[in-house]
PDB file of N, CA and C in Angstrom:
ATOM      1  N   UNK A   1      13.742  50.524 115.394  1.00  0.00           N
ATOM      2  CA  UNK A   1      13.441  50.131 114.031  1.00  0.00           C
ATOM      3  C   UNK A   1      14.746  49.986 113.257  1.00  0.00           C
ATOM      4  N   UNK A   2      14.910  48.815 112.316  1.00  0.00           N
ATOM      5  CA  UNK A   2      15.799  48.966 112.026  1.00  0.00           C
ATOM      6  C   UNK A   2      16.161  49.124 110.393  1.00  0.00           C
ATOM      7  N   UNK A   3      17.167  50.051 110.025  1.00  0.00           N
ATOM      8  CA  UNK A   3      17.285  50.864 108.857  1.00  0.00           C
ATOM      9  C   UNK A   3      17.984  49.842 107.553  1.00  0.00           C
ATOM     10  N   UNK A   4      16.843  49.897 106.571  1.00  0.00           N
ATOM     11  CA  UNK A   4      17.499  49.151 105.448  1.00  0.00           C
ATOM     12  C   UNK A   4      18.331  50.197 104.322  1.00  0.00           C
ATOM     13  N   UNK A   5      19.000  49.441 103.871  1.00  0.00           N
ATOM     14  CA  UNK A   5      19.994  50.157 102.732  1.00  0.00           C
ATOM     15  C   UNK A   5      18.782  51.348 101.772  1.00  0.00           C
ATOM     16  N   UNK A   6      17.653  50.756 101.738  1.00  0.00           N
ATOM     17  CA  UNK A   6      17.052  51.430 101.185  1.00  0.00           C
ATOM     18  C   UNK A   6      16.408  52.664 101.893  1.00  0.00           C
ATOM     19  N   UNK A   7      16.313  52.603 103.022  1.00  0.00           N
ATOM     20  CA  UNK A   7      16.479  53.542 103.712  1.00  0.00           C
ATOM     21  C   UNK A   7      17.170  54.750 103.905  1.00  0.00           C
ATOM     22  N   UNK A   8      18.604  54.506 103.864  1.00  0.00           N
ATOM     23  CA  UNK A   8      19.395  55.080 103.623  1.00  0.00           C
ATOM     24  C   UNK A   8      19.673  55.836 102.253  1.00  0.00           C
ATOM     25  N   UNK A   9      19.117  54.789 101.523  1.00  0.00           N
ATOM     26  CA  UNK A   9      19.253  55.604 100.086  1.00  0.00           C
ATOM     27  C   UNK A   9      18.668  56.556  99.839  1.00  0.00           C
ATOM     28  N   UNK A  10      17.192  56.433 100.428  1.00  0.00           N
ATOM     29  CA  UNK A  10      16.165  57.309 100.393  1.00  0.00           C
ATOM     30  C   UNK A  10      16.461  58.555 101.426  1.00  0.00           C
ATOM     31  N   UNK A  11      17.125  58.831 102.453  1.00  0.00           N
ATOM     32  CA  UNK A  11      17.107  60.002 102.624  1.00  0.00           C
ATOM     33  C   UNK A  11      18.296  60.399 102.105  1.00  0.00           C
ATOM     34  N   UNK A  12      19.596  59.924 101.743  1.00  0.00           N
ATOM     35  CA  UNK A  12      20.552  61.261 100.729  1.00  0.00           C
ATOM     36  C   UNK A  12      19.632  61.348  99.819  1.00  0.00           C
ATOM     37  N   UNK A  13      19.218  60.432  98.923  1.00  0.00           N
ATOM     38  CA  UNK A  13      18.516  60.911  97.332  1.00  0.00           C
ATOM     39  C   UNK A  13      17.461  61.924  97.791  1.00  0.00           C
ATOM     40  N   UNK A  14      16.987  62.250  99.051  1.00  0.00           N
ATOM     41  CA  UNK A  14      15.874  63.101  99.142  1.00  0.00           C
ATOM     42  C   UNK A  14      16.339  64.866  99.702  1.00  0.00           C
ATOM     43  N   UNK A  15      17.462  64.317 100.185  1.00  0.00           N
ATOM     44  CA  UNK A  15      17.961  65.429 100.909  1.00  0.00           C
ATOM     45  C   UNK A  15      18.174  66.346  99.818  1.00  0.00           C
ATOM     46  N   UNK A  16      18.402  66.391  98.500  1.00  0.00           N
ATOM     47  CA  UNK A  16      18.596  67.099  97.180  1.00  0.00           C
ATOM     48  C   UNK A  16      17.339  68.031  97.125  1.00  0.00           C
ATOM     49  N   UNK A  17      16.202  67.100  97.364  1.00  0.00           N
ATOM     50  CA  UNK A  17      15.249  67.689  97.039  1.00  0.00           C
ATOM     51  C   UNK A  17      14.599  68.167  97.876  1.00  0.00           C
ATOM     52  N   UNK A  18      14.918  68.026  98.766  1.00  0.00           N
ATOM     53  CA  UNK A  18      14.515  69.065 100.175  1.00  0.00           C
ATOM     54  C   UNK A  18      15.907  69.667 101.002  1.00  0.00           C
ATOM     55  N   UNK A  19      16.363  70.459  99.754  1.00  0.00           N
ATOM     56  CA  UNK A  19      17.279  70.868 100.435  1.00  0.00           C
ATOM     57  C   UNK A  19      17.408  72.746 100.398  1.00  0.00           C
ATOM     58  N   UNK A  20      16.064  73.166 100.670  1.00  0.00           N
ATOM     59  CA  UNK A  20      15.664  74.538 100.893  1.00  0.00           C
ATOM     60  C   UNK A  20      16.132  75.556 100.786  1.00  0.00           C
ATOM     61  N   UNK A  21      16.472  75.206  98.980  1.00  0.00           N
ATOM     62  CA  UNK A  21      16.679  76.167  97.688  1.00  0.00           C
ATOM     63  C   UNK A  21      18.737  75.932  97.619  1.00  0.00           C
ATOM     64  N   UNK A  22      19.436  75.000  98.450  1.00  0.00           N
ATOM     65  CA  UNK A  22      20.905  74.899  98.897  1.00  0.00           C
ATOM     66  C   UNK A  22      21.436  74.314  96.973  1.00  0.00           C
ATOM     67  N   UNK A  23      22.241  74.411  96.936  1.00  0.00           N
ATOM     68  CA  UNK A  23      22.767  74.181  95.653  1.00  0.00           C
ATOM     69  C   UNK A  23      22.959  72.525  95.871  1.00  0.00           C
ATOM     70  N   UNK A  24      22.527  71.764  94.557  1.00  0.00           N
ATOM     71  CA  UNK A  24      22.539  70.359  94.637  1.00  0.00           C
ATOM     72  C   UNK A  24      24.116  69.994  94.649  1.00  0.00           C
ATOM     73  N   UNK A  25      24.756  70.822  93.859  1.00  0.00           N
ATOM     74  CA  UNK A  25      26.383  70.599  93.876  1.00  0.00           C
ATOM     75  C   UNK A  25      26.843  70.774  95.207  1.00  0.00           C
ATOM     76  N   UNK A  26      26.740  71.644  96.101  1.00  0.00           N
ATOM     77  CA  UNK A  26      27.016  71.569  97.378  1.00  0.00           C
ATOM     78  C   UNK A  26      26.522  70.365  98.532  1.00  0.00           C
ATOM     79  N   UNK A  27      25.268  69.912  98.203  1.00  0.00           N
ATOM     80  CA  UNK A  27      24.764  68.880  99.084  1.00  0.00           C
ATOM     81  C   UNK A  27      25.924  67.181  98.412  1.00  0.00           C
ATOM     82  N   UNK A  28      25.891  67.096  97.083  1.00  0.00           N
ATOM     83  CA  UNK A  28      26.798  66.263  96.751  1.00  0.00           C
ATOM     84  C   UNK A  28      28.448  66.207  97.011  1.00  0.00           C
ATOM     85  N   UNK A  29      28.655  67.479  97.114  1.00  0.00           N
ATOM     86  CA  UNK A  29      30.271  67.706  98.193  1.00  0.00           C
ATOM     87  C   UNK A  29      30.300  67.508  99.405  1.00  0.00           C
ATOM     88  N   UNK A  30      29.264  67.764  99.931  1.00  0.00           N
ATOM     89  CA  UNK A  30      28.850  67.200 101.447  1.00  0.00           C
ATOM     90  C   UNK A  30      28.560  65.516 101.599  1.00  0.00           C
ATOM     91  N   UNK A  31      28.083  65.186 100.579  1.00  0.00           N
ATOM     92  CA  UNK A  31      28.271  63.764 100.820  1.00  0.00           C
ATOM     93  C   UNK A  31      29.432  63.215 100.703  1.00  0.00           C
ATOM     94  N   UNK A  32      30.052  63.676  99.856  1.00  0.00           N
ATOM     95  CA  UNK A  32      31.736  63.376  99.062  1.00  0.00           C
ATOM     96  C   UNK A  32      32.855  63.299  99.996  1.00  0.00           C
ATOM     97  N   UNK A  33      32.108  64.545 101.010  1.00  0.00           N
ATOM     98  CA  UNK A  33      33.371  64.347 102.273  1.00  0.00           C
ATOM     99  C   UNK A  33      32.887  63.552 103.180  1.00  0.00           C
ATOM    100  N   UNK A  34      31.177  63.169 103.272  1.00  0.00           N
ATOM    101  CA  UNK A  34      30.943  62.517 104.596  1.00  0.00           C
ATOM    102  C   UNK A  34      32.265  60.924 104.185  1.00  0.00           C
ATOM    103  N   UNK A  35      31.631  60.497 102.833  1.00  0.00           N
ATOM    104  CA  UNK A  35      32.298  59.531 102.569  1.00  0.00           C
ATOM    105  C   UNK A  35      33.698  59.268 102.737  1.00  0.00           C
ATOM    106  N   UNK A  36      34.560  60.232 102.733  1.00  0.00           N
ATOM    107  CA  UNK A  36      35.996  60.393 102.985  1.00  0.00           C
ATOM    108  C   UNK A  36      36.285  60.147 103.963  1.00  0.00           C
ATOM    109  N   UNK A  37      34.808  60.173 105.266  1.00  0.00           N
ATOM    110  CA  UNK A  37      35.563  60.551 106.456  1.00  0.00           C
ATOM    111  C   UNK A  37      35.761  58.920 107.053  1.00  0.00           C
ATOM    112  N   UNK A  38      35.157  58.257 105.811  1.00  0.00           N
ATOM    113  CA  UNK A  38      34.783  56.702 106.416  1.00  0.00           C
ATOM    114  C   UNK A  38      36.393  55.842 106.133  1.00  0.00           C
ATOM    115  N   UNK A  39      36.264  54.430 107.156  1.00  0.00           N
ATOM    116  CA  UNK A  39      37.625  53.818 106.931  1.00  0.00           C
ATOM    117  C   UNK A  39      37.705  53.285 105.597  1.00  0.00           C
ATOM    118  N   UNK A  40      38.731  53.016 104.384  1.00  0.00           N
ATOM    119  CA  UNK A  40      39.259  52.562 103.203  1.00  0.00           C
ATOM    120  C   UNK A  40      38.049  51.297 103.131  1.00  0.00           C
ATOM    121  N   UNK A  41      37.972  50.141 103.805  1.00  0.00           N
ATOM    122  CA  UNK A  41      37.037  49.625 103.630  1.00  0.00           C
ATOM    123  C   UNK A  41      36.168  49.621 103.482  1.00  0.00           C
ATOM    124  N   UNK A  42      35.263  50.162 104.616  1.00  0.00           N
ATOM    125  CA  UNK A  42      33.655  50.767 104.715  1.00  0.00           C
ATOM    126  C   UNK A  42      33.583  51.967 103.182  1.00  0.00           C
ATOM    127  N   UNK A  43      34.532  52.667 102.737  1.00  0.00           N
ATOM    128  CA  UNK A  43      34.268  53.431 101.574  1.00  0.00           C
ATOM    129  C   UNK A  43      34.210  52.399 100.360  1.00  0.00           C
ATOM    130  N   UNK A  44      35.098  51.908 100.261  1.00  0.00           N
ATOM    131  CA  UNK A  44      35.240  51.061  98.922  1.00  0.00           C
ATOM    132  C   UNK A  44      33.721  49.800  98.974  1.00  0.00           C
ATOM    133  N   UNK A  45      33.453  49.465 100.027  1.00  0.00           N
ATOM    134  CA  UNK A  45      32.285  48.584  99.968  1.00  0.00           C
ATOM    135  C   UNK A  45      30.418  49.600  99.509  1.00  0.00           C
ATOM    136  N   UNK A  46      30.990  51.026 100.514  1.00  0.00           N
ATOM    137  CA  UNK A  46      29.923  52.153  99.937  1.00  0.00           C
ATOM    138  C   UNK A  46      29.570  52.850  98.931  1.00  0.00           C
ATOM    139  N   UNK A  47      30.887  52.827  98.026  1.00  0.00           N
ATOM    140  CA  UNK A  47      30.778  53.007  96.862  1.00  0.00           C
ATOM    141  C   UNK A  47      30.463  52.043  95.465  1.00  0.00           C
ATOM    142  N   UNK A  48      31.391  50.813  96.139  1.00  0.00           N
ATOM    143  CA  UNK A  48      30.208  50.346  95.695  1.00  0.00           C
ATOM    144  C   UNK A  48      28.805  49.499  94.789  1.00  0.00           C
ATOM    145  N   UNK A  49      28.264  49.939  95.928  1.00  0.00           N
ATOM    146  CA  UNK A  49      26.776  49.246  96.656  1.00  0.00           C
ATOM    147  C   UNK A  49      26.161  50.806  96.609  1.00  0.00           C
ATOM    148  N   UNK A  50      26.450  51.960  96.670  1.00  0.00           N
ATOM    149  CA  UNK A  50      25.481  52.645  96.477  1.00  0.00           C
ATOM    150  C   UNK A  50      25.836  53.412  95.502  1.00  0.00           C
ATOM    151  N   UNK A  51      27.238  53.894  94.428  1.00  0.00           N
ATOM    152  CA  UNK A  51      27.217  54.098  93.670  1.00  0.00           C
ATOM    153  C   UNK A  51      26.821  53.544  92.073  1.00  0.00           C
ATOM    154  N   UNK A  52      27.901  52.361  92.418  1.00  0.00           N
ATOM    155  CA  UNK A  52      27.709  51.385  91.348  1.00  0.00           C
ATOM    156  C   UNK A  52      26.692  50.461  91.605  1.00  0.00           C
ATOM    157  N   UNK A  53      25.799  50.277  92.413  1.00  0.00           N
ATOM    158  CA  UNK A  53      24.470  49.329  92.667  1.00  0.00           C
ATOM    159  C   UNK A  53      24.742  47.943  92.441  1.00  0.00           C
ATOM    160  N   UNK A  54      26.041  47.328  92.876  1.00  0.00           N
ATOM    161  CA  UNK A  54      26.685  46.265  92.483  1.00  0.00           C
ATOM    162  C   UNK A  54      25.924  45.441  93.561  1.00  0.00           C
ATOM    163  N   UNK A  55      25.342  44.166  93.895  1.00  0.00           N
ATOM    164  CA  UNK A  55      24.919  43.298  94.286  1.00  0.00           C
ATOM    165  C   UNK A  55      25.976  43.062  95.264  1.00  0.00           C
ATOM    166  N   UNK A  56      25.619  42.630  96.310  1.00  0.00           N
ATOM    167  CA  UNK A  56      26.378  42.065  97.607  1.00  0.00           C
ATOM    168  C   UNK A  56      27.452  40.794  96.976  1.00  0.00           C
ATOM    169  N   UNK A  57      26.757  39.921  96.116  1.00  0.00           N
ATOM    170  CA  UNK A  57      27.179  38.253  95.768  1.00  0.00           C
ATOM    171  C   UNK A  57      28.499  38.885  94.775  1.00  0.00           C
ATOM    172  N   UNK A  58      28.266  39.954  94.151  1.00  0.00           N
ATOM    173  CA  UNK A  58      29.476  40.695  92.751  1.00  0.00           C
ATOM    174  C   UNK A  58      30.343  41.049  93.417  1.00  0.00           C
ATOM    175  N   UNK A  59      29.863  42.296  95.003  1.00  0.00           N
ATOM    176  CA  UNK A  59      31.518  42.882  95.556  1.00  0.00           C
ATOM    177  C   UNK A  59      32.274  41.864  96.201  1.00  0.00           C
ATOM    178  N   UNK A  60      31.338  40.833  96.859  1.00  0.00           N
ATOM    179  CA  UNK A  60      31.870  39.824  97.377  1.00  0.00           C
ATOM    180  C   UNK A  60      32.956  39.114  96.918  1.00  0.00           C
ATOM    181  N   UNK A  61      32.654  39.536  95.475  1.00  0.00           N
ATOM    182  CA  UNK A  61      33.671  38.407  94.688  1.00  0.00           C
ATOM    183  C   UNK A  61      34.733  39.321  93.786  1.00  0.00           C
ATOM    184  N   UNK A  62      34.437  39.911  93.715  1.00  0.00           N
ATOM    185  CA  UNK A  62      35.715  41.518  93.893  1.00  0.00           C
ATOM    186  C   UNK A  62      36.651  41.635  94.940  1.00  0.00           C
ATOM    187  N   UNK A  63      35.797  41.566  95.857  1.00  0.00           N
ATOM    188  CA  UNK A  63      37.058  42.215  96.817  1.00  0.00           C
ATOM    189  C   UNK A  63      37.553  40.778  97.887  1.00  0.00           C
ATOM    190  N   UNK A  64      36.688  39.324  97.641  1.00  0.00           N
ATOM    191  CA  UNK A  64      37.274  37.835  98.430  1.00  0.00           C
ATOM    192  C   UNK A  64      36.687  38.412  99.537  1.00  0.00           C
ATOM    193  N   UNK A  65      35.700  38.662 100.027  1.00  0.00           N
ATOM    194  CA  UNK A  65      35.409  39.374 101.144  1.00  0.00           C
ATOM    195  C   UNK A  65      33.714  37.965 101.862  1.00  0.00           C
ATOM    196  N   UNK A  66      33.315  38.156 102.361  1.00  0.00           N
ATOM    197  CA  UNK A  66      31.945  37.243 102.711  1.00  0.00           C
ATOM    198  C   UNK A  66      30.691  38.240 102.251  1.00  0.00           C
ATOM    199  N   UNK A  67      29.470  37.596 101.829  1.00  0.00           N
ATOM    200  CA  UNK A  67      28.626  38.898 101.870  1.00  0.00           C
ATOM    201  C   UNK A  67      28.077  39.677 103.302  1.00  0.00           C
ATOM    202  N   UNK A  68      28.228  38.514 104.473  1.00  0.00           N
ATOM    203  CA  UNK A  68      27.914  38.953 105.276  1.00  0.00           C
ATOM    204  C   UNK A  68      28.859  40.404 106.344  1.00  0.00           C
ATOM    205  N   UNK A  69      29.877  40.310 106.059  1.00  0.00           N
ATOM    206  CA  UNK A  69      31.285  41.110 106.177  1.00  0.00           C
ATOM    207  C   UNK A  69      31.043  42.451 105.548  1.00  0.00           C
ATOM    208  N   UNK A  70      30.377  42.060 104.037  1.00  0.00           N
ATOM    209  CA  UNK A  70      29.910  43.190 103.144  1.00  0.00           C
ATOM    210  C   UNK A  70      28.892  44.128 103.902  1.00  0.00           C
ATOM    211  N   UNK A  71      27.948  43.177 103.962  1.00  0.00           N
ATOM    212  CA  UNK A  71      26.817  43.655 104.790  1.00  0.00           C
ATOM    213  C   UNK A  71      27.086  44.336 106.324  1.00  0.00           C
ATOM    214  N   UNK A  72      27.640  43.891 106.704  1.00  0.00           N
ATOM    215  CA  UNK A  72      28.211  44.978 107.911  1.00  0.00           C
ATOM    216  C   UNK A  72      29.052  46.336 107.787  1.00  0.00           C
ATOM    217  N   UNK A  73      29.988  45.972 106.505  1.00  0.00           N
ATOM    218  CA  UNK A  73      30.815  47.226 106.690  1.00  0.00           C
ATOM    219  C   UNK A  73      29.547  47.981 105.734  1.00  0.00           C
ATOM    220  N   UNK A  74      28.847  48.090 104.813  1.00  0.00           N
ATOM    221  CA  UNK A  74      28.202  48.988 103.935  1.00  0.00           C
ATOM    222  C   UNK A  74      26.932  49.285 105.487  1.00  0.00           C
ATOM    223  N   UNK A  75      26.515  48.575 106.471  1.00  0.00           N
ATOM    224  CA  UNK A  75      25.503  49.144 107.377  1.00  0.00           C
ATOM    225  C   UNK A  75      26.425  50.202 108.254  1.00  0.00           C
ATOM    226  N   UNK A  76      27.594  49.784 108.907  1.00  0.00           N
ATOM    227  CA  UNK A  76      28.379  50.741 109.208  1.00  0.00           C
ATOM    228  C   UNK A  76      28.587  52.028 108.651  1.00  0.00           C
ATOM    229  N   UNK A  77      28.859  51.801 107.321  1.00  0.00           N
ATOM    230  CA  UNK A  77      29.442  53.519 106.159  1.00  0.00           C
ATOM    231  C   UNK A  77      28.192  53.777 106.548  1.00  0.00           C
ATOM    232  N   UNK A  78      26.949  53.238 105.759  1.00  0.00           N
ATOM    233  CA  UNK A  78      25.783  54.370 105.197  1.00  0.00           C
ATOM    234  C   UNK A  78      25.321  54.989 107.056  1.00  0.00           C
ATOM    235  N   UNK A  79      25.253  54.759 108.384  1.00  0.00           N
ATOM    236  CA  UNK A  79      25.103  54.732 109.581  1.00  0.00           C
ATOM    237  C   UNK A  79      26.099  56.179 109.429  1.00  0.00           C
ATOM    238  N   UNK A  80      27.484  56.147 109.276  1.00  0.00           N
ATOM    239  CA  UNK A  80      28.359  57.102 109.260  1.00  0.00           C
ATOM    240  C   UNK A  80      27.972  58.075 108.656  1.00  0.00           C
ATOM    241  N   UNK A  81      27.891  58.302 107.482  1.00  0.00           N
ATOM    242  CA  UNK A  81      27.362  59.156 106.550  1.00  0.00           C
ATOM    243  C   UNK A  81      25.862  60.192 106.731  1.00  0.00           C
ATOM    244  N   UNK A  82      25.371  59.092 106.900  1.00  0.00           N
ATOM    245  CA  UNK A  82      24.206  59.487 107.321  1.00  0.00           C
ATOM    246  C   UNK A  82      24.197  60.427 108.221  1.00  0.00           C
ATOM    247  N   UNK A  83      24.533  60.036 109.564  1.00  0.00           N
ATOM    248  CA  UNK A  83      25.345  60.852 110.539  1.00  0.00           C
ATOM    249  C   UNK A  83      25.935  62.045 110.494  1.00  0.00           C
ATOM    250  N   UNK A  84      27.260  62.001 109.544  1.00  0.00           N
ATOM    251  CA  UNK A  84      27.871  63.120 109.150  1.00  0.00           C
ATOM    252  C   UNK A  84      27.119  64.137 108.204  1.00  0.00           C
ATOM    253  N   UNK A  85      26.125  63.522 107.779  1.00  0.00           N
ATOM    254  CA  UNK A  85      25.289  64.980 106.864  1.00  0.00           C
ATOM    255  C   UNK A  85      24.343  65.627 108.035  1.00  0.00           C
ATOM    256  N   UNK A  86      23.985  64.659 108.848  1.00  0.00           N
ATOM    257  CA  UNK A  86      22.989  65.344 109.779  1.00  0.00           C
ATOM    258  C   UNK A  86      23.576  66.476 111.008  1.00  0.00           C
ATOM    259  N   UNK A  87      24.849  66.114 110.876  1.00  0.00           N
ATOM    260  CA  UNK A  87      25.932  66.989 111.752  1.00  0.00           C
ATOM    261  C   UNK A  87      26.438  68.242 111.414  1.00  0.00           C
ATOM    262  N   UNK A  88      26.178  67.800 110.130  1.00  0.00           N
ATOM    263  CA  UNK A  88      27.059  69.145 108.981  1.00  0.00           C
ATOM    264  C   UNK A  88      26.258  69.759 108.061  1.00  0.00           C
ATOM    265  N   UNK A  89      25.245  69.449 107.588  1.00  0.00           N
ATOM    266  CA  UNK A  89      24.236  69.902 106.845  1.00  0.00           C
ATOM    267  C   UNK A  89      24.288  71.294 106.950  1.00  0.00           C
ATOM    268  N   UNK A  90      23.994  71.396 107.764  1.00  0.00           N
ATOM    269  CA  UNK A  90      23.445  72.847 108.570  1.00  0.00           C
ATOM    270  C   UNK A  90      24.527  74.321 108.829  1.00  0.00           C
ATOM    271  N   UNK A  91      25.814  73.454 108.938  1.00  0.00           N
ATOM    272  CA  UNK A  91      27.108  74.045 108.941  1.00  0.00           C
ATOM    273  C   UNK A  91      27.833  74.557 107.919  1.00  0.00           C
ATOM    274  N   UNK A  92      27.233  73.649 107.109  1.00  0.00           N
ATOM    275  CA  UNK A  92      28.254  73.886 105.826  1.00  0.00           C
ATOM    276  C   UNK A  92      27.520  74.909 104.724  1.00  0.00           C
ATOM    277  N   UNK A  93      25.928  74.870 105.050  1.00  0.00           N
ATOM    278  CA  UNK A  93      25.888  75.941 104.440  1.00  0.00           C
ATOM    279  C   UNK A  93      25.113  77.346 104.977  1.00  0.00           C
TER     280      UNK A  93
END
């Protein structure tokens, strides 16, 4: 099956709330570093598209990039991330 951005959105934004009584400030430092751990590109395209909710056609034209280019490196980050909370979740607190 394959995972849409919204997908992705939906389990960090949920992980807050099922995060079995863990401090929300801590689950958001955990994302903070998954994101760090990503390459300069894949971060700056993840931030963003999922911070700033900027449209593919806007970063595109920010950063001279293709949307389709966009669209790969932001499926790459959120894939990473995703990843790295499911690795570390558990560790970190």
């Amino acid at each position: 099956m394959k995972k849409t951005d919204e997908d992705a959105e939906y389990y960090m934004q949920n992980l807050v709330a099922d995060n079995d009584g863990k401090d929300g400030d801590e689950i958001v430092l955990l994302l903070q570093k998954a994101i760090q751990t990503l390459p300069e590109k894949q971060k700056l395209v993840f931030n963003m598209r999922y911070y700033d909710d900027l449209p593919y056609e806007e970063i595109s034209k920010i950063l001279d990039m293709s949307v389709g280019t966009l669209k790969t490196n932001y499926h790459y980050a959120k894939d990473k991330v995703e990843q790295y909370i499911k690795d570390n979740y558990s560790e970190e607190f």
